[in-house]
C-alpha atoms as a PDB file:
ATOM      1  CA  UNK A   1       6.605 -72.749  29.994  1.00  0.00           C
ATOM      2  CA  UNK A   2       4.203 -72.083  27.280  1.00  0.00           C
ATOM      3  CA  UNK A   3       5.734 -69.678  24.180  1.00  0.00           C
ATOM      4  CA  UNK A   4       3.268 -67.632  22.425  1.00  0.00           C
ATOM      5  CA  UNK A   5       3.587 -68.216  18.937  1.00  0.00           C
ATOM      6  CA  UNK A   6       1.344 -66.222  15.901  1.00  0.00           C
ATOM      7  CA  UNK A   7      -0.761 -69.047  14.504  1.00  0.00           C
ATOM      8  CA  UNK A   8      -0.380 -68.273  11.215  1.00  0.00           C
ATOM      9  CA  UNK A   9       2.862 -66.476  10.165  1.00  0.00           C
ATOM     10  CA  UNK A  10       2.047 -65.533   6.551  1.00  0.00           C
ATOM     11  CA  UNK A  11      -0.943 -63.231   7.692  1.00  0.00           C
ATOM     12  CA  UNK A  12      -0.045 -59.517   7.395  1.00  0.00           C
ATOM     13  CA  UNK A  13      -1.715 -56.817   9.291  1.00  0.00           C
ATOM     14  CA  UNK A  14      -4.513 -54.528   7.211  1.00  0.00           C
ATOM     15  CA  UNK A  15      -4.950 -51.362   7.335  1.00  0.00           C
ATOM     16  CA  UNK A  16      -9.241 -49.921   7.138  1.00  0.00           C
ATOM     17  CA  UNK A  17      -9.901 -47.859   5.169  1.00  0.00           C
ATOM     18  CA  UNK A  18     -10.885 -44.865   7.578  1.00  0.00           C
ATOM     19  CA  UNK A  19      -7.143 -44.836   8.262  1.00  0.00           C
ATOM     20  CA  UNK A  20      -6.291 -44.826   4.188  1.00  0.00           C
ATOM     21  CA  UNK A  21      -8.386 -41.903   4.126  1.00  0.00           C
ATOM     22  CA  UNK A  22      -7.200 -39.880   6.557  1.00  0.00           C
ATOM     23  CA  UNK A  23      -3.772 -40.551   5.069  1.00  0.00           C
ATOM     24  CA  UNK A  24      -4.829 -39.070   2.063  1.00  0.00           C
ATOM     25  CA  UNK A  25      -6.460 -36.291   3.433  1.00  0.00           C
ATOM     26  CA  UNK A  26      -3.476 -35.340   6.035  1.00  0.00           C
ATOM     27  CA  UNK A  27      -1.033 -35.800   2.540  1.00  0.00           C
ATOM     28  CA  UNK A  28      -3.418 -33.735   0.471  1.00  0.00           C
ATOM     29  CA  UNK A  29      -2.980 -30.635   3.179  1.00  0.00           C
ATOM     30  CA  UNK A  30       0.628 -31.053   2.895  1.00  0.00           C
ATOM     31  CA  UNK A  31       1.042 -30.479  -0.391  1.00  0.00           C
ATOM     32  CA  UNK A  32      -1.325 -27.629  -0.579  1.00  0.00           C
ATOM     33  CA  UNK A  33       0.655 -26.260   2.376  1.00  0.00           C
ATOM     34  CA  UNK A  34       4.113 -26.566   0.502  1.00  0.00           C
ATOM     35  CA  UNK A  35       2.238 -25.368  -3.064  1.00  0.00           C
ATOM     36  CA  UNK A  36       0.506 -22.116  -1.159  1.00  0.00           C
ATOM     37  CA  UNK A  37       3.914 -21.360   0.541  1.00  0.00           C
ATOM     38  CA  UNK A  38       6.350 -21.897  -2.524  1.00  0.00           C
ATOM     39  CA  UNK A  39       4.219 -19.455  -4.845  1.00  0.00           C
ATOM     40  CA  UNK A  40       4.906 -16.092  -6.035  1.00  0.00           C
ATOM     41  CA  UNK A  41       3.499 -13.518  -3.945  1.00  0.00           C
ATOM     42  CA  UNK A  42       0.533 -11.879  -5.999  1.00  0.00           C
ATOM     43  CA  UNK A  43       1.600  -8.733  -7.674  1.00  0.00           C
ATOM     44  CA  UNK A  44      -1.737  -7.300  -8.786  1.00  0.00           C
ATOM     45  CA  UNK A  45      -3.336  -4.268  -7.215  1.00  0.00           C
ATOM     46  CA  UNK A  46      -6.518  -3.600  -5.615  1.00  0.00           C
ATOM     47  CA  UNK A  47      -9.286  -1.547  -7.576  1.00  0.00           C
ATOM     48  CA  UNK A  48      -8.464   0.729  -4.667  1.00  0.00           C
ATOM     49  CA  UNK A  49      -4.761   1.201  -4.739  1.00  0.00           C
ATOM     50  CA  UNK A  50      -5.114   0.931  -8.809  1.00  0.00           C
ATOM     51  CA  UNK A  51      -7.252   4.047  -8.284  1.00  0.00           C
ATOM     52  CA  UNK A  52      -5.220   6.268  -6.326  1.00  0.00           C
ATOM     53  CA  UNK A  53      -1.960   5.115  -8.824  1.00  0.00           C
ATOM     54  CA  UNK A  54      -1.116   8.801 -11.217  1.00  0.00           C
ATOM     55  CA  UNK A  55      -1.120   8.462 -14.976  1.00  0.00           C
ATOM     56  CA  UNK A  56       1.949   9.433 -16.510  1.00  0.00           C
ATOM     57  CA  UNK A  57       2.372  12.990 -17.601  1.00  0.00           C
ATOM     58  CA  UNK A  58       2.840  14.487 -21.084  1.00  0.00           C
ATOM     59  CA  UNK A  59       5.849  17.601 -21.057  1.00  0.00           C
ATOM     60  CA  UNK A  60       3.754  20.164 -21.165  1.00  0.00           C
ATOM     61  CA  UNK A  61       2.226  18.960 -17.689  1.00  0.00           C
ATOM     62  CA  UNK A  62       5.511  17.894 -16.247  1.00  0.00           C
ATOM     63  CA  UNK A  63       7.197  21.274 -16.633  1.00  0.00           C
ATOM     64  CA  UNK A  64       3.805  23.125 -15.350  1.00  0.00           C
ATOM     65  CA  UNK A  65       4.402  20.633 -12.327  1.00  0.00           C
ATOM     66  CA  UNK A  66       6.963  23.007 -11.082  1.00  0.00           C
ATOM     67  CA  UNK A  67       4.602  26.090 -10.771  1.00  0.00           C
ATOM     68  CA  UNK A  68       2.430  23.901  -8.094  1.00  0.00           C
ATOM     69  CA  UNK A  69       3.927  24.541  -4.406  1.00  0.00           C
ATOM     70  CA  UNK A  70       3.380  22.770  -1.504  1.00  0.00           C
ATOM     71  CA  UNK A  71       3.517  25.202   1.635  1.00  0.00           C
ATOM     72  CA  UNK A  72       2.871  25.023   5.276  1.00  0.00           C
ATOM     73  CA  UNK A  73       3.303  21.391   5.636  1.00  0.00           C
ATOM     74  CA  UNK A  74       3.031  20.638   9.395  1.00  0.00           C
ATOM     75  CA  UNK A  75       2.446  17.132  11.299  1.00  0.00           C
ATOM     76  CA  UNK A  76       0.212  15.677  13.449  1.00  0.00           C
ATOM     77  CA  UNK A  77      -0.610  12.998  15.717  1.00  0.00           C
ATOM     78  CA  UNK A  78      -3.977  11.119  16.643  1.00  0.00           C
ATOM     79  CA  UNK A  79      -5.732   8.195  18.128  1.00  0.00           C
ATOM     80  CA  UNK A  80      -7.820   6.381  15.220  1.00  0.00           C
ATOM     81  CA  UNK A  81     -11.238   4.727  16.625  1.00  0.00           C
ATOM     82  CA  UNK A  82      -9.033   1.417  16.679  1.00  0.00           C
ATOM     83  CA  UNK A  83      -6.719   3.118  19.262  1.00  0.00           C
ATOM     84  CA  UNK A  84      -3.904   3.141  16.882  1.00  0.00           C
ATOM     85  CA  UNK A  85      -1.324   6.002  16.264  1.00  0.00           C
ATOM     86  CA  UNK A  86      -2.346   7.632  13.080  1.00  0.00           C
ATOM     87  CA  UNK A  87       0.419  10.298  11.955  1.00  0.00           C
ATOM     88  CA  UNK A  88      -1.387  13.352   9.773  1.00  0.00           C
ATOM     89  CA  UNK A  89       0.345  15.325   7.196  1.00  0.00           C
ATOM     90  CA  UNK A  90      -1.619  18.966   6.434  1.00  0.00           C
ATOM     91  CA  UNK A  91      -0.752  21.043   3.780  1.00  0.00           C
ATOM     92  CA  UNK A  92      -1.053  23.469   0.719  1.00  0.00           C
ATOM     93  CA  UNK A  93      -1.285  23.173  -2.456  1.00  0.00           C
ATOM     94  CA  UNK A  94      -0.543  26.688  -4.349  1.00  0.00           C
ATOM     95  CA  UNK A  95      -1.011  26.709  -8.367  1.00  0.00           C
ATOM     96  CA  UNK A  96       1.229  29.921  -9.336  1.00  0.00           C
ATOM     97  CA  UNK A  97       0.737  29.048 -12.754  1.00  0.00           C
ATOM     98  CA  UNK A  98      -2.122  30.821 -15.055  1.00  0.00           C
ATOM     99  CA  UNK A  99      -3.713  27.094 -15.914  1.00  0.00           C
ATOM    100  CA  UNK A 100      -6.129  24.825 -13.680  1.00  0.00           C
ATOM    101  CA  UNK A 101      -4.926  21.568 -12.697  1.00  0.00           C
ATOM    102  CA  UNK A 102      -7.581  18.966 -13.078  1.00  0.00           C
ATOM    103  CA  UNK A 103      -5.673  16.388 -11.197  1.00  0.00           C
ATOM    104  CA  UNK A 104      -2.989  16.701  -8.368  1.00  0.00           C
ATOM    105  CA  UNK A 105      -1.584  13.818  -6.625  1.00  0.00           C
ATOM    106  CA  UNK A 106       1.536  14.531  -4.276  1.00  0.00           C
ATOM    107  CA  UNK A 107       4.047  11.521  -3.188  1.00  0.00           C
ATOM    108  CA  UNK A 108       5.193  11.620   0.489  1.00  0.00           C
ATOM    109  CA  UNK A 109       8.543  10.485   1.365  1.00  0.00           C
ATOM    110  CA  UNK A 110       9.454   9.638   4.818  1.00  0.00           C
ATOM    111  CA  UNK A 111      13.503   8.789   5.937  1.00  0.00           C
ATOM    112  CA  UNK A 112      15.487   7.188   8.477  1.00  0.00           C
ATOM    113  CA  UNK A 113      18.153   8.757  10.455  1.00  0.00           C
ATOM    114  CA  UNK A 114      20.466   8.084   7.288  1.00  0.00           C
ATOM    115  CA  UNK A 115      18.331   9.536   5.141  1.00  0.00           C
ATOM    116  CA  UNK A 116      16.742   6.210   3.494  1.00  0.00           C
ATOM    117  CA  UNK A 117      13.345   6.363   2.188  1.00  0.00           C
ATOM    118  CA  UNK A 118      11.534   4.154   4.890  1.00  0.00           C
ATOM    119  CA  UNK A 119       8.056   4.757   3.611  1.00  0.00           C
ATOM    120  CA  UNK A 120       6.775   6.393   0.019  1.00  0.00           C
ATOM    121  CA  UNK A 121       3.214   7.201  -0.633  1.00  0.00           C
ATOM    122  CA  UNK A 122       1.331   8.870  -3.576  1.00  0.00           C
ATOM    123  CA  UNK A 123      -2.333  10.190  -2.810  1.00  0.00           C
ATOM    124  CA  UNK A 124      -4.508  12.438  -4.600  1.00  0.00           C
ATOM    125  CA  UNK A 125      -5.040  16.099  -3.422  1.00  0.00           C
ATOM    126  CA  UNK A 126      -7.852  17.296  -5.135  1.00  0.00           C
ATOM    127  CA  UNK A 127     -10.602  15.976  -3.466  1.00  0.00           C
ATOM    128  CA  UNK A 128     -13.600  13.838  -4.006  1.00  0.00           C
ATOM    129  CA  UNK A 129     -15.484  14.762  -6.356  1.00  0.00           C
ATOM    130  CA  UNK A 130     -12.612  16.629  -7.933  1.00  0.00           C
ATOM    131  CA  UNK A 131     -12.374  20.048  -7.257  1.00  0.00           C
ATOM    132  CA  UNK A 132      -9.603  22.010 -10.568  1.00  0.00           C
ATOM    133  CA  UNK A 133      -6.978  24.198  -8.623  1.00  0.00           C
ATOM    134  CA  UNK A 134      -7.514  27.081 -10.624  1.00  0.00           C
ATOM    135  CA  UNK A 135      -4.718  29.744 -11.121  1.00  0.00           C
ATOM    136  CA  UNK A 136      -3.763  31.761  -8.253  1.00  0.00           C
ATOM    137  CA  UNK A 137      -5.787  29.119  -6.220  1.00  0.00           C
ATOM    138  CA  UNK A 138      -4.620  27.230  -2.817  1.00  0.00           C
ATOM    139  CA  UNK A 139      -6.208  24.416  -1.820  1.00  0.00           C
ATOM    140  CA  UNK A 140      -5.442  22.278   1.522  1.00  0.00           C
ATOM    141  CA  UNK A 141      -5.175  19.058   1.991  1.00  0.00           C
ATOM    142  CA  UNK A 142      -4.997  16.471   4.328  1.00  0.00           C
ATOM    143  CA  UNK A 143      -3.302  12.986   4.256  1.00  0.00           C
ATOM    144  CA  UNK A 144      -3.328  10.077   7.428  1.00  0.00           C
ATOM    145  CA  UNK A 145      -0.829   7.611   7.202  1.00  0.00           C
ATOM    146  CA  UNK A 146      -1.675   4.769   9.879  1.00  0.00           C
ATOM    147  CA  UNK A 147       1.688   3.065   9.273  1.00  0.00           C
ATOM    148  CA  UNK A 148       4.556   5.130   9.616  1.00  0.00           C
ATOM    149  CA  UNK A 149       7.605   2.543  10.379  1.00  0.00           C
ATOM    150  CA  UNK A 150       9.362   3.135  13.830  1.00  0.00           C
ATOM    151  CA  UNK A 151      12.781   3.454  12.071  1.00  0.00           C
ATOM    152  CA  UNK A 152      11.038   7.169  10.652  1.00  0.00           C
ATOM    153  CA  UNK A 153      13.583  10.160  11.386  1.00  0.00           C
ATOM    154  CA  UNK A 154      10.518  12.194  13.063  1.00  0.00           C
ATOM    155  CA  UNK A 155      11.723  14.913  10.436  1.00  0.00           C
ATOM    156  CA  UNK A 156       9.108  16.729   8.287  1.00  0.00           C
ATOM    157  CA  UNK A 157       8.671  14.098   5.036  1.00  0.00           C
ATOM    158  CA  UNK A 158       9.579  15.184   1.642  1.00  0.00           C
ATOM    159  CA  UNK A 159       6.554  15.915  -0.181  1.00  0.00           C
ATOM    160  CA  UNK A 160       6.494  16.674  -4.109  1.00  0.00           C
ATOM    161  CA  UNK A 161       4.343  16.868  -6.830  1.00  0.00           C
ATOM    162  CA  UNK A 162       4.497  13.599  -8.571  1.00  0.00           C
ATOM    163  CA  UNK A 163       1.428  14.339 -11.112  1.00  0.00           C
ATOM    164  CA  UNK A 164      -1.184  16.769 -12.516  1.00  0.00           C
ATOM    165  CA  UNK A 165      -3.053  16.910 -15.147  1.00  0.00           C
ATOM    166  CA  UNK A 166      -4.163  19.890 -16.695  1.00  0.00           C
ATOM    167  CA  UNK A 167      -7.618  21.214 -17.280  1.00  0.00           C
ATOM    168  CA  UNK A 168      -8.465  22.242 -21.374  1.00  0.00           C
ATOM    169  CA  UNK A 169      -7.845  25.567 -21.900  1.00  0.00           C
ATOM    170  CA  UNK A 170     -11.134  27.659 -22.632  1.00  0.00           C
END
C-alpha cells in the first residue's frame, strides 16, 4: 500500500495576485456599502423645492393675511400621462382687503381618519410670471398633488394662507 505523502512539508500554498486583487476590490465595496448606508440622510433642498419655500412675513403682512379667503375649494381626480392617480385641488383666492398681494402661497393639509396631518404642502398661487391679487380681486388656482397617502380621510384638505407679501403702496 503506497501512502501519499507532500514532498516537502514546509511549503505553504500562495495566493496570485488576481485573487489579492479581487479581495481588495470585493473589501473596498463593502466598506463603501456600510459608509453610504450609515450616513446622514442629506438635508439640503433642491433649487426647486428651495423656490417654492415662503419667506417669512413681517406683521403688517401677517395680519393682512386674514383678509385673503380661500372659497370654492372642490377636488378632483385624474389619470397623469404616467397612468398614475393624480388628486387636484381647485380653488379661490379672494383679497377683501384694499392692498395687492404680490405674493400668495397657500399650505394644504390633508388628515387621516383621526384627524392627523398625513400630508402638508405649501405652493404658490399667484402664477408664473406673477400676477398681484389686487383689491377686490379673485384669482383661481389650481394645485395637483400626485402623492396623496392611502391613509388620507377623503375629506376636503385644510387649506390656509401661509404667506403673502404685499405690493408697495402707490
Amino acid at each position: 500500500m503506497e501512502t501519499l505523502q507532500n514532498p516537502d512539508p514546509q511549503e505553504k500554498p500562495t495566493l496570485s495576485p488576481l485573487s489579492i486583487l479581487a479581495a481588495i476590490l470585493v473589501l473596498g465595496f463593502l466598506i463603501t456599502g456600510i459608509v453610504l448606508f450609515l450616513r446622514e440622510p442629506e438635508t439640503r433642498l433642491s433649487p426647486a423645492a428651495q423656490a417654492d419655500l415662503p419667506a417669512t412675513m413681517t406683521a403688517e403682512e401677517a395680519a393682512y393675511a386674514k383678509t385673503i379667503r380661500i372659497e370654492n375649494v372642490a377636488l378632483s381626480r385624474a389619470e397623469n400621462f404616467l397612468h398614475q392617480e393624480v388628486t387636484i385641488l381647485d380653488a379661490d383666492a379672494v383679497n377683501t382687503g384694499n392692498r395687492a398681494a404680490e405674493a400668495l402661497s397657500v399650505t394644504v393639509e390633508f388628515a387621516d381618519s383621526l384627524n392627523q396631518i398625513v400630508l402638508r404642502e405649501t405652493r404658490s398661487t399667484v402664477g408664473s410670471p406673477p400676477s398681484p391679487l389686487g383689491p377686490g380681486q379673485s384669482r383661481h388656482f389650481q394645485i395637483s398633488f400626485d402623492r396623496v397617502p392611502a391613509s388620507w380621510n377623503m375629506q376636503q384638505p385644510y387649506v390656509r394662507v401661509s404667506y403673502l407679501r404685499l405690493a408697495l403702496a402707490k
